[in-house]
C-alpha atoms as a PDB file:
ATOM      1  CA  UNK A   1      97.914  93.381 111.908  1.00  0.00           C
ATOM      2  CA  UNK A   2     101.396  92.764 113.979  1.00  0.00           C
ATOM      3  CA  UNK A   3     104.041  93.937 112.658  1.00  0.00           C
ATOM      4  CA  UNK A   4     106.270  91.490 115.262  1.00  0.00           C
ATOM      5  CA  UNK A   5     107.554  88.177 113.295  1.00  0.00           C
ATOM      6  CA  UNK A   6     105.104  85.266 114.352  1.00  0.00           C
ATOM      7  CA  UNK A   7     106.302  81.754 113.844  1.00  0.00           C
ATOM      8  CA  UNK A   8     104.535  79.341 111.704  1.00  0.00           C
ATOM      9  CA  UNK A   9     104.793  76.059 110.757  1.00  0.00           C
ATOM     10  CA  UNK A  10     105.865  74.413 107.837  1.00  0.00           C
ATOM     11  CA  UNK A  11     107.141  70.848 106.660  1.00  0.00           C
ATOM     12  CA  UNK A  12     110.174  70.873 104.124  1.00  0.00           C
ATOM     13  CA  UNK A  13     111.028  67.180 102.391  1.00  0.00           C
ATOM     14  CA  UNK A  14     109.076  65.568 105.364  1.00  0.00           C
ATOM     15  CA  UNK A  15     110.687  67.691 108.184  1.00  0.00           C
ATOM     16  CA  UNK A  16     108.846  70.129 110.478  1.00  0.00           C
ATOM     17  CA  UNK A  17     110.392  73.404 110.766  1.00  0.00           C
ATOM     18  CA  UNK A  18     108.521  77.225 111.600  1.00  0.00           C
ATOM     19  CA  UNK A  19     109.527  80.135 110.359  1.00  0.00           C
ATOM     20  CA  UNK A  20     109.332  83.833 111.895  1.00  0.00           C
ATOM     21  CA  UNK A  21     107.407  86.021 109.714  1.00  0.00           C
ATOM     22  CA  UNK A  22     105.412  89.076 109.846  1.00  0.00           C
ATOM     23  CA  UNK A  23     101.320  89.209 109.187  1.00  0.00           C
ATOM     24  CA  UNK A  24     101.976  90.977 105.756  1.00  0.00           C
ATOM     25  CA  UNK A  25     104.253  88.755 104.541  1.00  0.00           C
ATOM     26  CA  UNK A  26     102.959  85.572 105.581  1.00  0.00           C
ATOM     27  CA  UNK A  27      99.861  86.846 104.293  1.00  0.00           C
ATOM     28  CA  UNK A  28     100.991  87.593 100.457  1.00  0.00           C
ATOM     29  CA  UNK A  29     102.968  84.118 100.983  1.00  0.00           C
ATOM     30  CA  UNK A  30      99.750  82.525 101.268  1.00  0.00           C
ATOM     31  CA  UNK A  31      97.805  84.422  98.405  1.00  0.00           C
ATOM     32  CA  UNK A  32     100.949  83.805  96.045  1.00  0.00           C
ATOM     33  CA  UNK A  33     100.457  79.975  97.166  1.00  0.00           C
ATOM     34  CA  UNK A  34      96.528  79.984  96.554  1.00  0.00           C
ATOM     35  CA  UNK A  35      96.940  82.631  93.383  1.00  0.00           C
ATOM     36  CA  UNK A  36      99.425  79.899  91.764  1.00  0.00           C
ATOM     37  CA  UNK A  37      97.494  76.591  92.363  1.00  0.00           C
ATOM     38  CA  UNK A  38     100.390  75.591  95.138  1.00  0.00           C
ATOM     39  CA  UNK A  39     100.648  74.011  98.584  1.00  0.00           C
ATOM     40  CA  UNK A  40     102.514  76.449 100.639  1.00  0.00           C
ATOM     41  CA  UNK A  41     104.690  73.545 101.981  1.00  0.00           C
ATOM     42  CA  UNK A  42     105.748  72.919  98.563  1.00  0.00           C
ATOM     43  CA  UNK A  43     106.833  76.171  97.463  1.00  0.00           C
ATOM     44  CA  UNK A  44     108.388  76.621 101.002  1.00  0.00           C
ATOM     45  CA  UNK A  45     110.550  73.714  99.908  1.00  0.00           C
ATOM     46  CA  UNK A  46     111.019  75.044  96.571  1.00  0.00           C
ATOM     47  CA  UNK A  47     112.183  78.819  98.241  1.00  0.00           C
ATOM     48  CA  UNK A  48     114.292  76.970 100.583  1.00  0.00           C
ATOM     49  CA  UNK A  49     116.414  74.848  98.243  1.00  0.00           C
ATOM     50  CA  UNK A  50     116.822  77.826  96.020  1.00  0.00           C
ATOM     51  CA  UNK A  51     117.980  80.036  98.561  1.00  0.00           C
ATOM     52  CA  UNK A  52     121.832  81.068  99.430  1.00  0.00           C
ATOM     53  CA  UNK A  53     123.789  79.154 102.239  1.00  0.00           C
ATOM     54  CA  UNK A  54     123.994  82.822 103.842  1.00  0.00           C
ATOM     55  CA  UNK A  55     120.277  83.557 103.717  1.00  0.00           C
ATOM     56  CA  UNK A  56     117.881  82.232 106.261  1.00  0.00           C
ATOM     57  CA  UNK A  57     114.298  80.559 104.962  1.00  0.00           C
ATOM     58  CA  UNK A  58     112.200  83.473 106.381  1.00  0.00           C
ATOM     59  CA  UNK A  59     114.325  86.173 104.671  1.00  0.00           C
ATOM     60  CA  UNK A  60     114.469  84.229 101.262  1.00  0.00           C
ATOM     61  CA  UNK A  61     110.333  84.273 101.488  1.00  0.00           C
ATOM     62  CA  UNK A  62     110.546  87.832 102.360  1.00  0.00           C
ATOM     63  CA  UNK A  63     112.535  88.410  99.001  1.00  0.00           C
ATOM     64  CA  UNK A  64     110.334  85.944  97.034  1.00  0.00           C
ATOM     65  CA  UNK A  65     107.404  87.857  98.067  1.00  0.00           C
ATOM     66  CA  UNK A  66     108.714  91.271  97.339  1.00  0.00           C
ATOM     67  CA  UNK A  67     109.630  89.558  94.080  1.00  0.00           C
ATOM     68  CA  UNK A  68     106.665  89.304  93.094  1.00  0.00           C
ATOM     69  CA  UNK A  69     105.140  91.803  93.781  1.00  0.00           C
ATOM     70  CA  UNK A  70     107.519  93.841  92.011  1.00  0.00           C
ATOM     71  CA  UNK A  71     106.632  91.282  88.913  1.00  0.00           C
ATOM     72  CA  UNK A  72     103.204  91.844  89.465  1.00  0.00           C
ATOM     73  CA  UNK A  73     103.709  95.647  89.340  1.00  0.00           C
ATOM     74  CA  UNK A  74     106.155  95.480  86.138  1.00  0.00           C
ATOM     75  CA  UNK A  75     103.440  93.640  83.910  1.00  0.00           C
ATOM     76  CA  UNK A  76     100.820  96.072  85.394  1.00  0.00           C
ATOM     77  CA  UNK A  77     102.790  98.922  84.143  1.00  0.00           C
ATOM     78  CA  UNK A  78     103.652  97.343  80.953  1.00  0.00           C
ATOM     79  CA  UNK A  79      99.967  97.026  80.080  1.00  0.00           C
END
């Protein structure tokens, strides 16, 4: 596992664009994808139009993954 930011491919709205990301987190990105019945291109889309003006797409993933993770470890500990 790298921990060096690899670029990989994604289309927004139609557009080709890559982002930089490390193995881990482009690794949960694609298990939150699968886990939630998504294309990864979609909710790429959906990350990127959400995202701040001052953020750049691979850092808003970063956050959406640690998101939810953090979610994931909230309703663990509320059970």
């Amino acid at each position: 596992m790298s921990s060096r930011p690899k670029k990989h491919s994604l289309t927004l709205r139609g557009h080709r664009t890559s982002v930089s990301l490390e193995d881990p987190f482009w690794n949960a990105f694609r298990a939150i994808a699968a886990r939630t019945g998504r294309p990864i291109n979609e909710l790429a889309a959906e990350i990127d139009e959400e995202r701040g003006v001052d953020s750049g797409l691979a850092s808003a993933i970063r956050l959406f993954v640690l998101q939810d993770l953090q979610a994931q470890l909230t309703a663990q500990s509320d059970t």
